[in-house]
Structures are given as C-alpha cells and as structure tokens.
PDB file of N, CA and C in Angstrom:
ATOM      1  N   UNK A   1       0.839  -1.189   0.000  1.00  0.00           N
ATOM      2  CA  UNK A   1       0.000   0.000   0.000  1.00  0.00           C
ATOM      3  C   UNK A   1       0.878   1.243   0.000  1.00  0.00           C
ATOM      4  N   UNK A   2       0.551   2.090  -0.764  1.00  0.00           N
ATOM      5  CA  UNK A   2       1.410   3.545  -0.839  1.00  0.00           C
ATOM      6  C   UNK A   2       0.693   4.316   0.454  1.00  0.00           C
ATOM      7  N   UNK A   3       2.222   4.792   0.740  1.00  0.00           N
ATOM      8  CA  UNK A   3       2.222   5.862   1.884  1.00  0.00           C
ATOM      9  C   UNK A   3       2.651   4.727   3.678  1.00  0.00           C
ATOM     10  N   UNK A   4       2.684   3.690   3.665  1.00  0.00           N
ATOM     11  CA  UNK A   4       3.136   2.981   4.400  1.00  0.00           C
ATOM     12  C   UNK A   4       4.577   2.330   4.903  1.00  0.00           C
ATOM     13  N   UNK A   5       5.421   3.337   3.746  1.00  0.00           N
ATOM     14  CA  UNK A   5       6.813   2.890   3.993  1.00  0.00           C
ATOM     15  C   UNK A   5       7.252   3.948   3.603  1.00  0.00           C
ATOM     16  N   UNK A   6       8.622   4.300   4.455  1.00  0.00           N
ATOM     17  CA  UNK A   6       9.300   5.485   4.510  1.00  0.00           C
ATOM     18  C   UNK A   6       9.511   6.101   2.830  1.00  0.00           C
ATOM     19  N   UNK A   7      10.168   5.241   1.976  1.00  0.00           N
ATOM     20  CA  UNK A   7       9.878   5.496   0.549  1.00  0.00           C
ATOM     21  C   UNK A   7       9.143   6.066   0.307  1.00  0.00           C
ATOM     22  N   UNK A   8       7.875   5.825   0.241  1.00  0.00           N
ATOM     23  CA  UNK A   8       6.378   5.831  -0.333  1.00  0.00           C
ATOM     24  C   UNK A   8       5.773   7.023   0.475  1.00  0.00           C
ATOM     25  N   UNK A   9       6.320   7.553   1.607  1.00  0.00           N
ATOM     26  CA  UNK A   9       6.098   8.779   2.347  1.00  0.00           C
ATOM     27  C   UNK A   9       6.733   9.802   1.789  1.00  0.00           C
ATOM     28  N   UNK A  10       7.893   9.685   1.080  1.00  0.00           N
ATOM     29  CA  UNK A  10       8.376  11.010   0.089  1.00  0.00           C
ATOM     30  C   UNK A  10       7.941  11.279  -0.876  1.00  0.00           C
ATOM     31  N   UNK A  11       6.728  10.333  -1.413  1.00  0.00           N
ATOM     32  CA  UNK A  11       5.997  10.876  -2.700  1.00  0.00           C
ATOM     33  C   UNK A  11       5.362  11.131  -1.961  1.00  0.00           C
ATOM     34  N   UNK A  12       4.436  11.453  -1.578  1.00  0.00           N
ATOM     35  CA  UNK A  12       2.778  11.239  -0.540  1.00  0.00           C
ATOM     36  C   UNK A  12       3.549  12.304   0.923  1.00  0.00           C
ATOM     37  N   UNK A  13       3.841  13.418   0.641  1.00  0.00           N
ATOM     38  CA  UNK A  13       4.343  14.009   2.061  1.00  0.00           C
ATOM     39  C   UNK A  13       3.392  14.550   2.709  1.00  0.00           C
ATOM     40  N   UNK A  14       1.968  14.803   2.260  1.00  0.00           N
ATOM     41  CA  UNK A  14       0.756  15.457   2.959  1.00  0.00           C
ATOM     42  C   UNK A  14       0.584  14.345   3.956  1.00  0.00           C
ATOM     43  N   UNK A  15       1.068  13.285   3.843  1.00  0.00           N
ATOM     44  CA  UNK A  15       0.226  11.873   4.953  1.00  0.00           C
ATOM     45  C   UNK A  15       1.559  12.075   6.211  1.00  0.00           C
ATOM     46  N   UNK A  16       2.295  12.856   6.204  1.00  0.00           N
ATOM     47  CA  UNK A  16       3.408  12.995   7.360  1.00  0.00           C
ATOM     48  C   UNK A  16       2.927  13.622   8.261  1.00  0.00           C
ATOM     49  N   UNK A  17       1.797  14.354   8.830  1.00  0.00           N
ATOM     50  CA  UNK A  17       1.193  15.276   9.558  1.00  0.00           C
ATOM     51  C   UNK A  17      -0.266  14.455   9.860  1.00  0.00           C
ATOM     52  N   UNK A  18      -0.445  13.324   9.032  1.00  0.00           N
ATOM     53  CA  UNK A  18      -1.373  12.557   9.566  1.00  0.00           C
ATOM     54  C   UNK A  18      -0.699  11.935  10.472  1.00  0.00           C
ATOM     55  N   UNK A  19       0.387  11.158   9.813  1.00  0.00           N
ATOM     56  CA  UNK A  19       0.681   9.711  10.795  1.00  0.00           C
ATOM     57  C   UNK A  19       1.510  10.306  12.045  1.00  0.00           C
ATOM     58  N   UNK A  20       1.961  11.755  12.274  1.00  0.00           N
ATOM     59  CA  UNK A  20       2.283  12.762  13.735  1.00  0.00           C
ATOM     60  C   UNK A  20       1.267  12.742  14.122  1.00  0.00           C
ATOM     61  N   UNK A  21      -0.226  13.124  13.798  1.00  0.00           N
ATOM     62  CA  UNK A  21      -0.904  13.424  14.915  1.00  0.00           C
ATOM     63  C   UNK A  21      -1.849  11.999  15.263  1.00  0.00           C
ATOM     64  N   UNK A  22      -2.320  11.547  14.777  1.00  0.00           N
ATOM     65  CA  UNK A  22      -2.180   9.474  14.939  1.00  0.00           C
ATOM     66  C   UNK A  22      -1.216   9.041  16.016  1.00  0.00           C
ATOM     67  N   UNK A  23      -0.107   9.291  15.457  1.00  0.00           N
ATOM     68  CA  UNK A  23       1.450   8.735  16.994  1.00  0.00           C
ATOM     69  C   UNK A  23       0.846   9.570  18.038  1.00  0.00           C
ATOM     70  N   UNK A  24       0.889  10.656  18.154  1.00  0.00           N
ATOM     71  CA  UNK A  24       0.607  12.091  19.224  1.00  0.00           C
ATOM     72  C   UNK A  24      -0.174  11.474  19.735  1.00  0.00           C
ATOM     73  N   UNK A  25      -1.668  11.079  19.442  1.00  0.00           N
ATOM     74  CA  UNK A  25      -3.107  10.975  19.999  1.00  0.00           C
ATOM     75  C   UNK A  25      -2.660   9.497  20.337  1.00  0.00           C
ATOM     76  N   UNK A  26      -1.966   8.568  19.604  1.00  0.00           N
ATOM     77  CA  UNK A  26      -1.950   6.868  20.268  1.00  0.00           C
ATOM     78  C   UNK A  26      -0.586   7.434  21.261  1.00  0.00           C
ATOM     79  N   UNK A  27      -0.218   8.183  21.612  1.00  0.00           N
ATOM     80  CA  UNK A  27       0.908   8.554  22.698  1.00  0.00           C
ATOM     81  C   UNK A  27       0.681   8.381  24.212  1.00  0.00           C
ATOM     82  N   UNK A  28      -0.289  10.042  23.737  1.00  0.00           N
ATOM     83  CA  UNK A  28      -1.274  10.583  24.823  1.00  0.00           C
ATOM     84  C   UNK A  28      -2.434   9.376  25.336  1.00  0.00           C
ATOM     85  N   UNK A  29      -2.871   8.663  24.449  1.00  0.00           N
ATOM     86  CA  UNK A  29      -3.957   7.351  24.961  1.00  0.00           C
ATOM     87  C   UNK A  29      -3.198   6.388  26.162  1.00  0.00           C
ATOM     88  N   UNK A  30      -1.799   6.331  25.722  1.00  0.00           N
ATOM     89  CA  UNK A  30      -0.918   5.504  26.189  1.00  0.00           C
ATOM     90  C   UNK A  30      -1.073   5.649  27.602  1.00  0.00           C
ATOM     91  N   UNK A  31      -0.148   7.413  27.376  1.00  0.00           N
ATOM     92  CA  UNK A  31       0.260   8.304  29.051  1.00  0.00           C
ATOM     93  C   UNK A  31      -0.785   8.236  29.760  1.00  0.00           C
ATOM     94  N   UNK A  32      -1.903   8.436  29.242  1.00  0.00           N
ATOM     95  CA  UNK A  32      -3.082   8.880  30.646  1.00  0.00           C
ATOM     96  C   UNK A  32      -3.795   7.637  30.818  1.00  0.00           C
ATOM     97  N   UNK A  33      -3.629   6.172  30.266  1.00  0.00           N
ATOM     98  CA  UNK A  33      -4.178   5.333  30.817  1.00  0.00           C
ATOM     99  C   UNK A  33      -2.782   4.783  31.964  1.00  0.00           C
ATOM    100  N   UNK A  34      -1.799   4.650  31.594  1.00  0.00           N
ATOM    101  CA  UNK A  34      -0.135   4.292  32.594  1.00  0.00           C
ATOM    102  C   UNK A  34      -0.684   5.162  33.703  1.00  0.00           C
ATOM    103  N   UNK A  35      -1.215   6.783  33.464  1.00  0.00           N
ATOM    104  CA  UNK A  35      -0.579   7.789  34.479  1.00  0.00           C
ATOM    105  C   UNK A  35      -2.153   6.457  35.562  1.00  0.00           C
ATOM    106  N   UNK A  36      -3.470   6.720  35.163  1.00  0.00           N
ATOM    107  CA  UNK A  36      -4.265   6.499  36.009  1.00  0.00           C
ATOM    108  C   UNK A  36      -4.244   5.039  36.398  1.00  0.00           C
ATOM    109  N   UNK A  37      -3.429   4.183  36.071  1.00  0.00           N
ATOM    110  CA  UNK A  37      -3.016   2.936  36.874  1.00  0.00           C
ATOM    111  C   UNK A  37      -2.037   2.709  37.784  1.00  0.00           C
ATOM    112  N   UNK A  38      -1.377   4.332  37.728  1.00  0.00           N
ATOM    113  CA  UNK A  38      -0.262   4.256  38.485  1.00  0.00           C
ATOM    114  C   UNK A  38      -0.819   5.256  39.847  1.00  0.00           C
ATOM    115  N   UNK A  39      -1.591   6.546  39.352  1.00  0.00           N
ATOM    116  CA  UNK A  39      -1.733   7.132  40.447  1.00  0.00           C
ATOM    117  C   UNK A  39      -2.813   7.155  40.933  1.00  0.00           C
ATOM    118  N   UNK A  40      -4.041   6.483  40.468  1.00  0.00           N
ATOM    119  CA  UNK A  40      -5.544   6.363  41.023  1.00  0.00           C
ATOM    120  C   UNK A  40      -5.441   6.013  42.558  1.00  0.00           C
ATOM    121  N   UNK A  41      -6.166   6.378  43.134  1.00  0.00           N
ATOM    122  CA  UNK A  41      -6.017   5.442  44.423  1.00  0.00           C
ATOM    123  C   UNK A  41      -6.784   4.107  44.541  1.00  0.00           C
ATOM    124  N   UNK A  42      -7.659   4.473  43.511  1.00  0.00           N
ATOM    125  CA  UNK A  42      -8.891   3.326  43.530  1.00  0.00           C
ATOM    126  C   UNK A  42      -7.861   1.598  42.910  1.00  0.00           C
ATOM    127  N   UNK A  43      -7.386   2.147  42.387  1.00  0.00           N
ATOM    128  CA  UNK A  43      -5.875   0.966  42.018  1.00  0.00           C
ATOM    129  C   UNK A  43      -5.173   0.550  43.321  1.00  0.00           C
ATOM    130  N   UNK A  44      -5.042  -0.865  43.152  1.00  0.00           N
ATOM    131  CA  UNK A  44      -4.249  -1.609  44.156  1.00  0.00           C
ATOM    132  C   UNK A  44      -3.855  -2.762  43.685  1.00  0.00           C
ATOM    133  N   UNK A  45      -2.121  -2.667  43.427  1.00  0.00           N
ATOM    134  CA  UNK A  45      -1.099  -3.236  42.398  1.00  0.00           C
ATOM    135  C   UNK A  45      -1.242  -4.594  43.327  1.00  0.00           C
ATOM    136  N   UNK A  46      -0.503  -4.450  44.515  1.00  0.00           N
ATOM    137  CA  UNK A  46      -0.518  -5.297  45.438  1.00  0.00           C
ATOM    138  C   UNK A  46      -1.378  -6.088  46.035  1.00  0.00           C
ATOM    139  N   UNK A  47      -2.100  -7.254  46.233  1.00  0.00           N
ATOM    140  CA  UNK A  47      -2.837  -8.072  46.687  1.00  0.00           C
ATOM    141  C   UNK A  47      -3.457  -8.013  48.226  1.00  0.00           C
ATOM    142  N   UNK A  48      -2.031  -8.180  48.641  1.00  0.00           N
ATOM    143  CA  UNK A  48      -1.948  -8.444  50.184  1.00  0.00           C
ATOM    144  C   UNK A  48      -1.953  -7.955  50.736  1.00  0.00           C
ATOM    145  N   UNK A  49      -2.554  -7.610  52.183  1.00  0.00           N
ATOM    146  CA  UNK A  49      -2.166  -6.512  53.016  1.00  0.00           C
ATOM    147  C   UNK A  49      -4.088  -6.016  52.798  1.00  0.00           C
ATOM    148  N   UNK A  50      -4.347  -5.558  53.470  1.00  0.00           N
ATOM    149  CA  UNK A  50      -5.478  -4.050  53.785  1.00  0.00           C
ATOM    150  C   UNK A  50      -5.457  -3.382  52.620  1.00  0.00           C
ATOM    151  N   UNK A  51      -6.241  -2.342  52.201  1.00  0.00           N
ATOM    152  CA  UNK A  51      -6.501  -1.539  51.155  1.00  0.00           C
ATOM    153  C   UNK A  51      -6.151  -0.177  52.082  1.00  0.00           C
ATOM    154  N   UNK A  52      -5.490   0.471  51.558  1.00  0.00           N
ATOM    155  CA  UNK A  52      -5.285   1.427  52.757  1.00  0.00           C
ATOM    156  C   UNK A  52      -6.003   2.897  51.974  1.00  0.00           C
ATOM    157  N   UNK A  53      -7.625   2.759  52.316  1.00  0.00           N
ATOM    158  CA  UNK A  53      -7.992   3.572  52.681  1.00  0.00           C
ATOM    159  C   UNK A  53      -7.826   4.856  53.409  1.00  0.00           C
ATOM    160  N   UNK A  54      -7.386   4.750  54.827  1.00  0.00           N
ATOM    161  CA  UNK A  54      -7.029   5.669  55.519  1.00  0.00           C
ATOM    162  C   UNK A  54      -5.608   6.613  55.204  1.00  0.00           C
ATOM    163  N   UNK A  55      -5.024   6.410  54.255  1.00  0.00           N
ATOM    164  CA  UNK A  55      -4.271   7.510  53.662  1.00  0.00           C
ATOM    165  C   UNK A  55      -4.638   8.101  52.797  1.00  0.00           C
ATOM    166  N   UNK A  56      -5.524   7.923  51.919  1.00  0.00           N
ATOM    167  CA  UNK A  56      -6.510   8.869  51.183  1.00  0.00           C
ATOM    168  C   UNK A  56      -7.429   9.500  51.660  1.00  0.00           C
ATOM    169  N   UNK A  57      -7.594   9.726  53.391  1.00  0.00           N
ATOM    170  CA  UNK A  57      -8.882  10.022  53.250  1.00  0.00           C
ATOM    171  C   UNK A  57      -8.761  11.684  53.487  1.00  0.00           C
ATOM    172  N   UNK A  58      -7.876  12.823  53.230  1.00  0.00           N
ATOM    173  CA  UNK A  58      -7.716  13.507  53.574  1.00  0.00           C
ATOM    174  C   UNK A  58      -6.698  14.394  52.745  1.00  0.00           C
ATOM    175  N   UNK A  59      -6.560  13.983  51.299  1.00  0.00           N
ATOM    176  CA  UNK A  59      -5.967  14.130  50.185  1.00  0.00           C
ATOM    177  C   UNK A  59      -7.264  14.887  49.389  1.00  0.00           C
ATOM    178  N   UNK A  60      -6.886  16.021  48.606  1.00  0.00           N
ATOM    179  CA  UNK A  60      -7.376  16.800  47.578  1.00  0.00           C
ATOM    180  C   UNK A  60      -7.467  16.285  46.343  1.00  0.00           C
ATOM    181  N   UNK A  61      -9.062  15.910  45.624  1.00  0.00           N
ATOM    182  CA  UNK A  61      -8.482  15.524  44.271  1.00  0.00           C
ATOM    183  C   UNK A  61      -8.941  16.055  43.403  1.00  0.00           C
ATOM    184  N   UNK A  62      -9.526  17.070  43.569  1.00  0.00           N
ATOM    185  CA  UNK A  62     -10.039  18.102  42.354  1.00  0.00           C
ATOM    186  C   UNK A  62      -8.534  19.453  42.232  1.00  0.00           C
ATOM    187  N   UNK A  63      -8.403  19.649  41.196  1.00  0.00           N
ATOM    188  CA  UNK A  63      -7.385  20.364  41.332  1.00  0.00           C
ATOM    189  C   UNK A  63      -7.610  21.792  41.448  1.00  0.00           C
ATOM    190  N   UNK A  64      -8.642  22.853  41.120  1.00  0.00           N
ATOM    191  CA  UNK A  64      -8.795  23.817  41.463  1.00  0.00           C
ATOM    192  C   UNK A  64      -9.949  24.021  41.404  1.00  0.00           C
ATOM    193  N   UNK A  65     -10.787  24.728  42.887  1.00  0.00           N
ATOM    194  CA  UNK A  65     -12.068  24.806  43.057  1.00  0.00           C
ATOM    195  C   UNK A  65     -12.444  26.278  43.381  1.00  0.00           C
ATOM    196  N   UNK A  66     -12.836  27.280  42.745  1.00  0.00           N
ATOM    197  CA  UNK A  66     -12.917  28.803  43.337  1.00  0.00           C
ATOM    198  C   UNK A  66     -13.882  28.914  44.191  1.00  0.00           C
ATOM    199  N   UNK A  67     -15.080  28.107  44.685  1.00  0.00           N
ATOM    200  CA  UNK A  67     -16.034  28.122  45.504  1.00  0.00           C
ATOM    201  C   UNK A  67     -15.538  27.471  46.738  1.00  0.00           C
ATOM    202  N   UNK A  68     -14.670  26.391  46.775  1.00  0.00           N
ATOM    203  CA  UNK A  68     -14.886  25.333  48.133  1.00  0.00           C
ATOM    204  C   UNK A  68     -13.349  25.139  48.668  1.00  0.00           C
ATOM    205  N   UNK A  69     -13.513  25.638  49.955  1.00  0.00           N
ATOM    206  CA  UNK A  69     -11.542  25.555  50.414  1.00  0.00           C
ATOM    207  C   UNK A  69     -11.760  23.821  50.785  1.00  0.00           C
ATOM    208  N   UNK A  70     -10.876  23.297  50.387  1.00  0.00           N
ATOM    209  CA  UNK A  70     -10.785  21.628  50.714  1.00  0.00           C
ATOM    210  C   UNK A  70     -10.072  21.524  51.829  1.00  0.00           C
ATOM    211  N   UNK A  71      -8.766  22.423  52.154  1.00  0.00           N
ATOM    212  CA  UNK A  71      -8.233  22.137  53.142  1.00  0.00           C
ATOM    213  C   UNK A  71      -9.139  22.387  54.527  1.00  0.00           C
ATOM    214  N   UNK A  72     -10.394  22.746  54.787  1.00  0.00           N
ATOM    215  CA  UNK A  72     -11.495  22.658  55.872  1.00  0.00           C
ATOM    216  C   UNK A  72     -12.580  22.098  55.962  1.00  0.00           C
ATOM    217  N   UNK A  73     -12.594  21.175  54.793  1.00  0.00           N
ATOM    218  CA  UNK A  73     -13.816  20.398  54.605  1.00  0.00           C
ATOM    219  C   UNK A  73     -13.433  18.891  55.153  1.00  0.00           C
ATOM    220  N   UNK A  74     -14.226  18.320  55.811  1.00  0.00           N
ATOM    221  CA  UNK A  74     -14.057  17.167  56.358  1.00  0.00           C
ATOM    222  C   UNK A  74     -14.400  15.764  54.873  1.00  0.00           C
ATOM    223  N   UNK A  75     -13.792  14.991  55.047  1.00  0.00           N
ATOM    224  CA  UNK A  75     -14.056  14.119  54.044  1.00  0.00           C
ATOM    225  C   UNK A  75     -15.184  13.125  54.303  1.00  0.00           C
ATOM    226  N   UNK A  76     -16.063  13.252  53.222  1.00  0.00           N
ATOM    227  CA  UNK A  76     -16.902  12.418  53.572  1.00  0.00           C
ATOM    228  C   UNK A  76     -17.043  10.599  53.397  1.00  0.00           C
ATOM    229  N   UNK A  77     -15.371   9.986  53.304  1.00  0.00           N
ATOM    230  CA  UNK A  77     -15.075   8.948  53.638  1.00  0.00           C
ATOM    231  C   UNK A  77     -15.476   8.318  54.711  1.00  0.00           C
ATOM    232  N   UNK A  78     -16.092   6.931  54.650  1.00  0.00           N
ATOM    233  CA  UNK A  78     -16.557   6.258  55.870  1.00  0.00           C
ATOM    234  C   UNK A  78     -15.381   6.181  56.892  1.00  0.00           C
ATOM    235  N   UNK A  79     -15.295   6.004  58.759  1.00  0.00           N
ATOM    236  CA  UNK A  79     -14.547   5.705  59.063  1.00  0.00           C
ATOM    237  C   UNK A  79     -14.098   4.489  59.667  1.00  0.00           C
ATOM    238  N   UNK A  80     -13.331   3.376  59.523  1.00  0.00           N
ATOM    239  CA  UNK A  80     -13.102   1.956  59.412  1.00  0.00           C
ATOM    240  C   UNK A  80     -12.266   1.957  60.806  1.00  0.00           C
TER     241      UNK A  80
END
C-alpha cells in the first residue's frame, strides 16, 4: 500500500502530519491510561495486606475549586 513505507512517504508528504498526529493521539492514549493505573487510588497493584484507605482520606483531588476551600472540609469517607 502507498504511503506505508518510509519510501512511499516522500511521494505522498501530505500523509506525514497525519501519521504525527495518529502517533501524538496513540501517545497521549498511552500516558493517561499508565498515568491512572499508576496514580488512582482506587488501584491496588498489590494483593496483600489491607486496602489502605485511611491515607486517602484527607488528600485533595479536584485540582482547582474557586467556591470550596478543601483544606477545611471534612471528608466524607466512611470511618473503618
């Protein structure tokens, strides 16, 4: 198929700004599914042990709120 091999991309150079933003967008799909398996809390890599709830319960996870100070709001996490 033309346009599928580096060759065939120097006739066909309009498809070079396709297959960048294709890589870009399958990049970015990549990063933010890695980032939210790595930093979710709702994720737990490890088996064993407790779910440790109680270190999240007092962590901010909206990142900017102009109505609501978080650092005085009590969390409405159950307490175990």
């Amino acid at each position: 198929m033309q346009g599928m091999t580096l060759k065939s991309l120097t006739k066909h150079k309009a498809l070079i700004p396709l297959y960048f933003c294709v890589g870009l967008g399958c990049s970015g799909a990549v990063f933010y599914t890695l980032r939210l398996a790595t930093r979710n809390p709702d994720v737990q890599w490890n088996r064993h042990g407790e779910i440790p709830n109680e270190e999240f319960r007092a962590k901010q996870y909206k990142f900017y709120s102009p109505n609501v100070d978080y650092s005085k709001l009590e969390s409405p996490a159950p307490k175990y």
